[in-house]
PDB file of N, CA and C in Angstrom:
ATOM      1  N   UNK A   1      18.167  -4.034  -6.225  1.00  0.00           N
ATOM      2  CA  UNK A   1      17.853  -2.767  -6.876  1.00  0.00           C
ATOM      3  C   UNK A   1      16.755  -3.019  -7.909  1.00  0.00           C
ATOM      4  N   UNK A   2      15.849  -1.871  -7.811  1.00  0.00           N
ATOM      5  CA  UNK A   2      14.841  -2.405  -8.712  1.00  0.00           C
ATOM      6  C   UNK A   2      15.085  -2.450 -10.923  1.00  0.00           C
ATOM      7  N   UNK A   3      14.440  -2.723 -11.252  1.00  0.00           N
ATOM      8  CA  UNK A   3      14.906  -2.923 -12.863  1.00  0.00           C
ATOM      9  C   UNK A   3      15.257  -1.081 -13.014  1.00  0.00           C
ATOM     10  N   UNK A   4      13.784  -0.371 -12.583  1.00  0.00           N
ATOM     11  CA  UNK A   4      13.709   0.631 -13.395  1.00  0.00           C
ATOM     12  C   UNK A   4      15.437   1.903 -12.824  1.00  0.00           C
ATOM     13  N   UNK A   5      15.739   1.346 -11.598  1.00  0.00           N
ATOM     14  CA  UNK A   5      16.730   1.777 -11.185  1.00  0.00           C
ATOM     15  C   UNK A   5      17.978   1.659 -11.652  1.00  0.00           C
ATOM     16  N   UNK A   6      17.896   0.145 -12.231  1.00  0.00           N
ATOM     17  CA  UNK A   6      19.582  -0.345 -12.710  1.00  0.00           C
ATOM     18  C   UNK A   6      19.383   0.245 -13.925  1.00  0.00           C
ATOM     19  N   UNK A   7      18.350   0.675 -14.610  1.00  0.00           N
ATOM     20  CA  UNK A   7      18.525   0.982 -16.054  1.00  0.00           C
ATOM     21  C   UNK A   7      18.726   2.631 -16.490  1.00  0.00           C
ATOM     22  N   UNK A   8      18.196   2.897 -14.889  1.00  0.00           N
ATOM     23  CA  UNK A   8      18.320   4.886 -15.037  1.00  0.00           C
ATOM     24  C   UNK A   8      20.441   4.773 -14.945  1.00  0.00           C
ATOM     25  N   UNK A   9      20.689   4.061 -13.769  1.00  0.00           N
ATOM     26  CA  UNK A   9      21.945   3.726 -13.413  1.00  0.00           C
ATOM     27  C   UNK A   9      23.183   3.968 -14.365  1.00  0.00           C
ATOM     28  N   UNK A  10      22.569   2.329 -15.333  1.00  0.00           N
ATOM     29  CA  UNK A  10      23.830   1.988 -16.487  1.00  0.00           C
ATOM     30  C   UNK A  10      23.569   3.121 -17.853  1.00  0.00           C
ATOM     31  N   UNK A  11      22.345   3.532 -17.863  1.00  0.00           N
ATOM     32  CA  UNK A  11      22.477   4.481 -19.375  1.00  0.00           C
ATOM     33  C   UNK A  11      23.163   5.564 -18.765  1.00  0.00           C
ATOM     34  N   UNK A  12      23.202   6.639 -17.054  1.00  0.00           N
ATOM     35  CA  UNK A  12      23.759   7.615 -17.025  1.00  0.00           C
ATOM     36  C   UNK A  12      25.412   7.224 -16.806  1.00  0.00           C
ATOM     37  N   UNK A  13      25.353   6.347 -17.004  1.00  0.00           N
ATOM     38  CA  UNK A  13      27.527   5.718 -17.101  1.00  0.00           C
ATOM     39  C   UNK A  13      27.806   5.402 -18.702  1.00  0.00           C
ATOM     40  N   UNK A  14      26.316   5.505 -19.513  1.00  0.00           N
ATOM     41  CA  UNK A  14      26.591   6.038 -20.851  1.00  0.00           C
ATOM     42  C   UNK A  14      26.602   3.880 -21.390  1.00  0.00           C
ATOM     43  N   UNK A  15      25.944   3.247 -20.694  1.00  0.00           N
ATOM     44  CA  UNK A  15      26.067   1.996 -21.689  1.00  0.00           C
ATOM     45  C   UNK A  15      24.669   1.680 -22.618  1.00  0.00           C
ATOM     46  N   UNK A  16      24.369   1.616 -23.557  1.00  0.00           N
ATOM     47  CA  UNK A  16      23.376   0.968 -25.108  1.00  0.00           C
ATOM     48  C   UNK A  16      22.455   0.419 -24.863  1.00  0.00           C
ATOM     49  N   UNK A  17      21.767   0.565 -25.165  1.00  0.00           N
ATOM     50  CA  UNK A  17      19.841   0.248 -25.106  1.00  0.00           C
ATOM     51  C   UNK A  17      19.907  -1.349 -24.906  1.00  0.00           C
ATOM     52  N   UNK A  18      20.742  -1.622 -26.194  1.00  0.00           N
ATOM     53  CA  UNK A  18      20.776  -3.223 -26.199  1.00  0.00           C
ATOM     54  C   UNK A  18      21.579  -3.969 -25.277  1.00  0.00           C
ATOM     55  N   UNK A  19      23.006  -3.586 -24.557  1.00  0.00           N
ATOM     56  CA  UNK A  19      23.290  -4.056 -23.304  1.00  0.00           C
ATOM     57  C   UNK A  19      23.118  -4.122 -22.266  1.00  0.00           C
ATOM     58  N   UNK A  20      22.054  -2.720 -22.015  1.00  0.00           N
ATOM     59  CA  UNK A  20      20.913  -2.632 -20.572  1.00  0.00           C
ATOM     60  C   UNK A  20      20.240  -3.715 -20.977  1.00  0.00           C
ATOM     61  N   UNK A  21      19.433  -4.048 -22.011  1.00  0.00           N
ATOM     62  CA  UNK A  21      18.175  -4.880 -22.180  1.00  0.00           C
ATOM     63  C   UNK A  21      19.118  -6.151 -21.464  1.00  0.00           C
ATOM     64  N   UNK A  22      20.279  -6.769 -22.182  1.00  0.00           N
ATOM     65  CA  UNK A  22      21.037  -7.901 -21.821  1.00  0.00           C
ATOM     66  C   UNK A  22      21.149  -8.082 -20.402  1.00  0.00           C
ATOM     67  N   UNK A  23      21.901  -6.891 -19.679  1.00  0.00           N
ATOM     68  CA  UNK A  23      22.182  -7.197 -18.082  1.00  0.00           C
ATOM     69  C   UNK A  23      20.734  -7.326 -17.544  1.00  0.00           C
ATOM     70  N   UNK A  24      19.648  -6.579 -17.659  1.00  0.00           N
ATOM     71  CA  UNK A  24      18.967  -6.257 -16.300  1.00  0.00           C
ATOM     72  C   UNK A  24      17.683  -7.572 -17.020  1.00  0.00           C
ATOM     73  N   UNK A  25      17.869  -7.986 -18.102  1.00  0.00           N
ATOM     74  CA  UNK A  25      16.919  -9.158 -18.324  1.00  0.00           C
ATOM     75  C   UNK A  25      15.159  -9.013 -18.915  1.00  0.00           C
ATOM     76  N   UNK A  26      15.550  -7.466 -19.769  1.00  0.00           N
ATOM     77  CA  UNK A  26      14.279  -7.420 -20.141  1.00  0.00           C
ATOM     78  C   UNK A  26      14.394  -6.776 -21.772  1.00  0.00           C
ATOM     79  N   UNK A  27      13.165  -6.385 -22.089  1.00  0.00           N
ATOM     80  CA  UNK A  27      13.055  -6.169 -23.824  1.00  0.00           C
ATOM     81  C   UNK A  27      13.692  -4.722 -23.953  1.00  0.00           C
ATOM     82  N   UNK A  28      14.412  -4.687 -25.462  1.00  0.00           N
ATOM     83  CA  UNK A  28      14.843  -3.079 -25.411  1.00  0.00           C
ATOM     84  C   UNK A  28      13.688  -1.800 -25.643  1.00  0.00           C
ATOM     85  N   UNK A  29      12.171  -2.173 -25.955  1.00  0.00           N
ATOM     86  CA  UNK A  29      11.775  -1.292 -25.719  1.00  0.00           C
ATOM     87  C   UNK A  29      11.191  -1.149 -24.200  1.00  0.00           C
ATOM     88  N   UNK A  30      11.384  -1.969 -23.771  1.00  0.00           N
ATOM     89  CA  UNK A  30      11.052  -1.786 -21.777  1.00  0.00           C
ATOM     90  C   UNK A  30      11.992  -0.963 -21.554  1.00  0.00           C
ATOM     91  N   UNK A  31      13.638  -0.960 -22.084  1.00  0.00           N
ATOM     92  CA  UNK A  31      14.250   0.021 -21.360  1.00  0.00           C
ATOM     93  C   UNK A  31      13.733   1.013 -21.994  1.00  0.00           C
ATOM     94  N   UNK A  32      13.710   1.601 -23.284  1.00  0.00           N
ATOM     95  CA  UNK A  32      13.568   3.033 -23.884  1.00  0.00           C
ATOM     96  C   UNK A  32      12.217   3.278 -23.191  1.00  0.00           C
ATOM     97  N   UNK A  33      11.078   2.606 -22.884  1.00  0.00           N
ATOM     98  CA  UNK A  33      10.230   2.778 -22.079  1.00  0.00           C
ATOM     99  C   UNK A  33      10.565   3.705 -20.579  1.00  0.00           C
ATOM    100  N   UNK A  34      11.132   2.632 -19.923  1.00  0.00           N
ATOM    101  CA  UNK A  34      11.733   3.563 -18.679  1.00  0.00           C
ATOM    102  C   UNK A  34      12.336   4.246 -18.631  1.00  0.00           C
ATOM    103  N   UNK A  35      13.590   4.363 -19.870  1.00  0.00           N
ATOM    104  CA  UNK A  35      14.598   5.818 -19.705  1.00  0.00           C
ATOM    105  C   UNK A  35      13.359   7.130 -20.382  1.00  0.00           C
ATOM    106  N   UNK A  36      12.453   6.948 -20.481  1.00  0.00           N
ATOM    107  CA  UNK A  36      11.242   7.849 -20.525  1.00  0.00           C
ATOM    108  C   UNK A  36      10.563   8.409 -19.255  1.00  0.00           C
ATOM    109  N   UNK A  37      10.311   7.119 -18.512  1.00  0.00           N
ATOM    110  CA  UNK A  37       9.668   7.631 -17.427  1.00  0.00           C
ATOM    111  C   UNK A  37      10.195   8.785 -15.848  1.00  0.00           C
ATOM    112  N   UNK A  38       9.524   9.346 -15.860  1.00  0.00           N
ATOM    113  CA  UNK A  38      10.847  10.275 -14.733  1.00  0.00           C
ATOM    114  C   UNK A  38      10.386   9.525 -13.356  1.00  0.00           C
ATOM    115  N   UNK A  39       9.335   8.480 -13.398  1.00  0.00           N
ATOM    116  CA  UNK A  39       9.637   8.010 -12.088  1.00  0.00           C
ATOM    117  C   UNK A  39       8.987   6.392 -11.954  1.00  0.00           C
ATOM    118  N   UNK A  40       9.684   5.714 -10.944  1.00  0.00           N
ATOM    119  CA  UNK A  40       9.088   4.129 -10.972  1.00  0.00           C
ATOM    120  C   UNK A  40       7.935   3.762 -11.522  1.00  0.00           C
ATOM    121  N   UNK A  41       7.970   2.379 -12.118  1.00  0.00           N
ATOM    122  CA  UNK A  41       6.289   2.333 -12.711  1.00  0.00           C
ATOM    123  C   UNK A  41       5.779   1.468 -11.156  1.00  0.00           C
ATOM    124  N   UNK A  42       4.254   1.846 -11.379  1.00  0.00           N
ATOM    125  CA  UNK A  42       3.628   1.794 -10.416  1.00  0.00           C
ATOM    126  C   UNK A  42       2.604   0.181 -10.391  1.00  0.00           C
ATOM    127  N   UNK A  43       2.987  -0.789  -9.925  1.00  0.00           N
ATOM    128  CA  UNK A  43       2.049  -1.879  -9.561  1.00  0.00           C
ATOM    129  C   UNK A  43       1.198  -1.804  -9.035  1.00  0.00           C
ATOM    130  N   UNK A  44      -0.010  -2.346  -9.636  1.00  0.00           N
ATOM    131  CA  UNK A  44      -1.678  -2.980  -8.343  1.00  0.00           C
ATOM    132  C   UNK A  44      -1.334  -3.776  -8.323  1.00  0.00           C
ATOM    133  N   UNK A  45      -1.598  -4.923  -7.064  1.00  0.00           N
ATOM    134  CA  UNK A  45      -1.773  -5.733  -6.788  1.00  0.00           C
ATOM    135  C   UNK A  45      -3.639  -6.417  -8.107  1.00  0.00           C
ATOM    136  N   UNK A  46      -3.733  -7.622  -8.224  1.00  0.00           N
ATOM    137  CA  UNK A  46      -4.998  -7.915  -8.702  1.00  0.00           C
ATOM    138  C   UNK A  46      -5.890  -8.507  -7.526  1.00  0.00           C
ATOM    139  N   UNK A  47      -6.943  -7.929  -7.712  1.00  0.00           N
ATOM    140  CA  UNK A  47      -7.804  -8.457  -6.252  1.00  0.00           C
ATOM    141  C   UNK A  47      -8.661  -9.706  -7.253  1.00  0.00           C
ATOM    142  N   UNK A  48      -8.632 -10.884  -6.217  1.00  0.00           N
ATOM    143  CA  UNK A  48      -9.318 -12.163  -6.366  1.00  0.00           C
ATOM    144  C   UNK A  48     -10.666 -11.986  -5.446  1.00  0.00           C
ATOM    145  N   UNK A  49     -12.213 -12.275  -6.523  1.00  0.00           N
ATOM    146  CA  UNK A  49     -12.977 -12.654  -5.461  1.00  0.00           C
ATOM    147  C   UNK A  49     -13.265 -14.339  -5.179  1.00  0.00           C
ATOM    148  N   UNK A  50     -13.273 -14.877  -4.293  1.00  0.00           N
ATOM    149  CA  UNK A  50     -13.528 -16.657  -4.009  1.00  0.00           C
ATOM    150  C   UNK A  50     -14.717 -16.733  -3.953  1.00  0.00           C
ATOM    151  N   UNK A  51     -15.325 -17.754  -4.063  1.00  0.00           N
ATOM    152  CA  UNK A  51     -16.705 -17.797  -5.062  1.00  0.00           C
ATOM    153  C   UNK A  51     -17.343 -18.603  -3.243  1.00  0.00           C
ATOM    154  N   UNK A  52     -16.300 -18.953  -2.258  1.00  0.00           N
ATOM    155  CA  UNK A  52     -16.439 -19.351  -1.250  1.00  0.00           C
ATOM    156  C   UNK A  52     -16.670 -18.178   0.054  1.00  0.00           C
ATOM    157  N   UNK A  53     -16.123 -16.768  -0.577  1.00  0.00           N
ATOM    158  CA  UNK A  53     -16.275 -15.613   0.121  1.00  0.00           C
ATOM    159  C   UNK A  53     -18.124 -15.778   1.227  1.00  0.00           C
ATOM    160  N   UNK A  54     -18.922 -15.507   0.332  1.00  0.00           N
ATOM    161  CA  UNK A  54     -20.131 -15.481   0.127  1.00  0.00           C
ATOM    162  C   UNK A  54     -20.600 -16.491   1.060  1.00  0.00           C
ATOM    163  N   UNK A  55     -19.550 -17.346   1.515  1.00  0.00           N
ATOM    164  CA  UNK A  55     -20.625 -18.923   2.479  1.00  0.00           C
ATOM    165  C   UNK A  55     -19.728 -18.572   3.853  1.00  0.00           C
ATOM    166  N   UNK A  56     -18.616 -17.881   4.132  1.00  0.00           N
ATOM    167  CA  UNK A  56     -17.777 -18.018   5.559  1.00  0.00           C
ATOM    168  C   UNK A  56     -18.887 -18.242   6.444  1.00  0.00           C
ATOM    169  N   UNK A  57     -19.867 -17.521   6.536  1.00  0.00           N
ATOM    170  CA  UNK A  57     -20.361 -17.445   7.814  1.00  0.00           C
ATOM    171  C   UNK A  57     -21.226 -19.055   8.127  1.00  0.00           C
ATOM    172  N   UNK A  58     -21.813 -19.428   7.103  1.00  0.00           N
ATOM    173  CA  UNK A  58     -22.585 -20.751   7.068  1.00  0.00           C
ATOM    174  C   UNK A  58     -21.594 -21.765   7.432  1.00  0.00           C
ATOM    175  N   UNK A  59     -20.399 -21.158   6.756  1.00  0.00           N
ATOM    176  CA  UNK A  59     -19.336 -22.484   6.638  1.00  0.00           C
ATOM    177  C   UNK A  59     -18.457 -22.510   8.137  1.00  0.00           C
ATOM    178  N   UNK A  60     -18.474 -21.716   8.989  1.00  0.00           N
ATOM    179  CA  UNK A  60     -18.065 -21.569  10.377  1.00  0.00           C
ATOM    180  C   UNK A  60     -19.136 -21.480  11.439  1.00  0.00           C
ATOM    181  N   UNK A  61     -20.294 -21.529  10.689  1.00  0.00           N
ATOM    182  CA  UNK A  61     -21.570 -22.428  11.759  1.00  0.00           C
ATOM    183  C   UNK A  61     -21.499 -23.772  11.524  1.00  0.00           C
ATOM    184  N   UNK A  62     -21.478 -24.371  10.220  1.00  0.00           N
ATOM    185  CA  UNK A  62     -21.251 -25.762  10.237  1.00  0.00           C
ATOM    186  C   UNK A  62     -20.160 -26.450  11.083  1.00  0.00           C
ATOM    187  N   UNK A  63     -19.071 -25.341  11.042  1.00  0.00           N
ATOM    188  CA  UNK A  63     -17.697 -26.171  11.564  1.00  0.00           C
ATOM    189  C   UNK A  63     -18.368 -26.161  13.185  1.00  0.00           C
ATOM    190  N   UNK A  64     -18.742 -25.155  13.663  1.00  0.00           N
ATOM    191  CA  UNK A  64     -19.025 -25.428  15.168  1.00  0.00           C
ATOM    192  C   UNK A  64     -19.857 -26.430  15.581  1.00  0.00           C
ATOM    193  N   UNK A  65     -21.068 -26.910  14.685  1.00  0.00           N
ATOM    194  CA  UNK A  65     -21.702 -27.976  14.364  1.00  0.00           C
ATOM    195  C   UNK A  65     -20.925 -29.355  14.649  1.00  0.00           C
ATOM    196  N   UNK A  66     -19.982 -29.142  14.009  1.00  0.00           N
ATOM    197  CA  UNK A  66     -19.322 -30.357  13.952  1.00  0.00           C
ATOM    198  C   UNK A  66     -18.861 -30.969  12.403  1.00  0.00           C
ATOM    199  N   UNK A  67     -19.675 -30.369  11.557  1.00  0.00           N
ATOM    200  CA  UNK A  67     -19.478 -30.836  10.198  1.00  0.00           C
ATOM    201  C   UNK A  67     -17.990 -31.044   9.361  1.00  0.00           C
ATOM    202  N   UNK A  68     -18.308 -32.657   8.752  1.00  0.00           N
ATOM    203  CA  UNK A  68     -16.814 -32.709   8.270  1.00  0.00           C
ATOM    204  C   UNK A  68     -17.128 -31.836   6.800  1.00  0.00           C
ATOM    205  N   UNK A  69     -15.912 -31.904   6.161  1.00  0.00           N
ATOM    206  CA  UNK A  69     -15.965 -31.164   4.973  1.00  0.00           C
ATOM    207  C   UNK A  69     -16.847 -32.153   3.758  1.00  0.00           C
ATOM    208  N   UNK A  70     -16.814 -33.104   3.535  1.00  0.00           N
ATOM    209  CA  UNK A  70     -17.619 -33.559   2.369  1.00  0.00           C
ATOM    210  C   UNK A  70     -19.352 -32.950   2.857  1.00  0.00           C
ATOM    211  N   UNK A  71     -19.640 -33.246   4.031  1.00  0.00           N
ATOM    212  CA  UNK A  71     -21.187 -32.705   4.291  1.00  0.00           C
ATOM    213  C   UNK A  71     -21.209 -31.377   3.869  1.00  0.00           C
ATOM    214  N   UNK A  72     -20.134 -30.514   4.281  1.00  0.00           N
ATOM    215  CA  UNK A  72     -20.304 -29.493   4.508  1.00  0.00           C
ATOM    216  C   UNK A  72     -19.996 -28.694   2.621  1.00  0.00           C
ATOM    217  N   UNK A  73     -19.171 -29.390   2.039  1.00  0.00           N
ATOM    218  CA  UNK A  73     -19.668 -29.176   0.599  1.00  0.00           C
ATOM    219  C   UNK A  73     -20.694 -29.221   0.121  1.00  0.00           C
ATOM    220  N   UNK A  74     -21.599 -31.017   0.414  1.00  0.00           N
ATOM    221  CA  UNK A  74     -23.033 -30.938  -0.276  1.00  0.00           C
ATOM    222  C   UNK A  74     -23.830 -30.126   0.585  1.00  0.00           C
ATOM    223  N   UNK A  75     -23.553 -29.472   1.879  1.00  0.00           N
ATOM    224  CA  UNK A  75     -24.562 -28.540   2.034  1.00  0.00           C
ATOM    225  C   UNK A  75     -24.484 -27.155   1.251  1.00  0.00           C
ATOM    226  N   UNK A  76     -23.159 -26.792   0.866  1.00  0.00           N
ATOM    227  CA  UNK A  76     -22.947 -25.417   0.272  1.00  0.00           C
ATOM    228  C   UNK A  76     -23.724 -25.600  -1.482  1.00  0.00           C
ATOM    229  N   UNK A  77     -23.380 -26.843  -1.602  1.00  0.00           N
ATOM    230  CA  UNK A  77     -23.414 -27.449  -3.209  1.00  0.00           C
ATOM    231  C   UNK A  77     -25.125 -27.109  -3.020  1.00  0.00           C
ATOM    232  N   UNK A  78     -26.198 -27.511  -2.227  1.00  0.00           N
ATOM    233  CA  UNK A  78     -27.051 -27.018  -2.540  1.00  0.00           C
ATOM    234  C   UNK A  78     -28.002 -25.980  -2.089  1.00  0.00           C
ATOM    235  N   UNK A  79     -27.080 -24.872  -1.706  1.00  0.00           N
ATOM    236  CA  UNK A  79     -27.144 -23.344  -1.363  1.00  0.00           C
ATOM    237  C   UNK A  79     -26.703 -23.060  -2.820  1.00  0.00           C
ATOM    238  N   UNK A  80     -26.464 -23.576  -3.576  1.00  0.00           N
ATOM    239  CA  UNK A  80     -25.524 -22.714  -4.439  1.00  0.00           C
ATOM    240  C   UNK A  80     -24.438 -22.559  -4.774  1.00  0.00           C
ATOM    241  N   UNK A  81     -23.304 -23.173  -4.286  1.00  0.00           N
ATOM    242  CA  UNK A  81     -22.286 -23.586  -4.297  1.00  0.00           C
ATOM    243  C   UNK A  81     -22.015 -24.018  -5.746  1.00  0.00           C
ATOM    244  N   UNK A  82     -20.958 -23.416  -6.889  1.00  0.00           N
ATOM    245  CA  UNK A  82     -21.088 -23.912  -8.070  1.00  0.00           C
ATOM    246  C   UNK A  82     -18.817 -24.364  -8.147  1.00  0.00           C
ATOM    247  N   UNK A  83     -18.257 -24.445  -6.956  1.00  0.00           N
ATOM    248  CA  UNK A  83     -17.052 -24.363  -7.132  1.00  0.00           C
ATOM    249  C   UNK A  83     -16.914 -26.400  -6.918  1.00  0.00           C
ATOM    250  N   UNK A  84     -15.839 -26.799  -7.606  1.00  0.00           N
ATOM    251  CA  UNK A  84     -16.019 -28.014  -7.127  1.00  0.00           C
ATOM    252  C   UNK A  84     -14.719 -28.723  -5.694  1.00  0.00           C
ATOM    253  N   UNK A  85     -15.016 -29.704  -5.833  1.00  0.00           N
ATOM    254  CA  UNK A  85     -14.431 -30.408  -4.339  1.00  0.00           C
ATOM    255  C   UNK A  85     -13.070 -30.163  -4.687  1.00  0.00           C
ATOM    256  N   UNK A  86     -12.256 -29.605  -3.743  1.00  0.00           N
ATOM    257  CA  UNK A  86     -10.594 -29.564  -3.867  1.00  0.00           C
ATOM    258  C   UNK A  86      -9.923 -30.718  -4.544  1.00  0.00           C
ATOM    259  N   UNK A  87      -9.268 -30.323  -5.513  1.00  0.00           N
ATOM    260  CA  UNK A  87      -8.407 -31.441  -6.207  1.00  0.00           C
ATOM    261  C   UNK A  87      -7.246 -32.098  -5.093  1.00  0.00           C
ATOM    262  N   UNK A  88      -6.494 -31.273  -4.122  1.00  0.00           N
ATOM    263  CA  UNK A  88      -5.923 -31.812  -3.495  1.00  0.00           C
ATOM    264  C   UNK A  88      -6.248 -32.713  -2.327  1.00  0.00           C
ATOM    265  N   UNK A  89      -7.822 -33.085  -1.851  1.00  0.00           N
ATOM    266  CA  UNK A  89      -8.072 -33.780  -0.907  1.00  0.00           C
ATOM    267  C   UNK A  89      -8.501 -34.695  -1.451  1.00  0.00           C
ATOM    268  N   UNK A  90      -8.682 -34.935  -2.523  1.00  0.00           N
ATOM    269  CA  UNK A  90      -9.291 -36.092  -3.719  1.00  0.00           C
ATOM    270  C   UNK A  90      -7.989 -37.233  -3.359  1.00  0.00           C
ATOM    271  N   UNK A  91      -8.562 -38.041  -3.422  1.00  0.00           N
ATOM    272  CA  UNK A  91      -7.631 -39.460  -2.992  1.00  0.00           C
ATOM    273  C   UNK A  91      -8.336 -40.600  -4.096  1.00  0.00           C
ATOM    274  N   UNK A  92      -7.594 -40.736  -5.192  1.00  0.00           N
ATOM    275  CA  UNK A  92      -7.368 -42.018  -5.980  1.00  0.00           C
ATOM    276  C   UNK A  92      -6.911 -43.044  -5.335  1.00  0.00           C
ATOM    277  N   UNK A  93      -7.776 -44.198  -5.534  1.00  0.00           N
ATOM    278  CA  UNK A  93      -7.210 -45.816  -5.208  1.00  0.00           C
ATOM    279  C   UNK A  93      -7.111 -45.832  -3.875  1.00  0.00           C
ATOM    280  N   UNK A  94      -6.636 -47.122  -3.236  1.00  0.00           N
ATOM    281  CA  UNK A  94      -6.521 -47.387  -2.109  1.00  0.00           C
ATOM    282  C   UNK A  94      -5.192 -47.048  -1.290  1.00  0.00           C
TER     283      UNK A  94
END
């Protein structure tokens, strides 16, 4: 059940600003907030742009090419490419 639901819920069975806040796990003015609102609050999603967006097409001609990924970085790196090499393919030591 969603928050703003359990909190319309427990205040109309008549329970305290401060024991809604306790059960459903949030601040007491979030509830007096929602026992305000007459209907769900509404989420966006946040849109991400990838700074890699901008190269797909170069970067899936290279792959048909044949190109492994380190080439295919220093070729983006000097197109313009300002993102750096994945931390997770980075290999310390032997």
């Amino acid at each position: 059940m969603y928050k703003w639901q359990r909190i319309k819920a427990l205040h109309a069975q008549g329970v305290g600003i401060r024991q809604i806040a306790r059960d459903v796990g949030v601040s007491r003015n979030t509830v007096r907030k929602y026992l305000k609102e007459a209907s769900p609050p509404q989420f966006k999603a946040r849109e991400y742009v990838k700074e890699l967006d901008r190269f797909l097409e170069e970067i899936k001609t290279m792959l048909t090419k044949g190109y492994i990924g380190t080439r295919i970085y220093n070729e983006l790196k000097d197109k313009g490419y300002n993102g750096s090499w994945p931390a997770s393919t980075v290999t310390s030591g032997p």
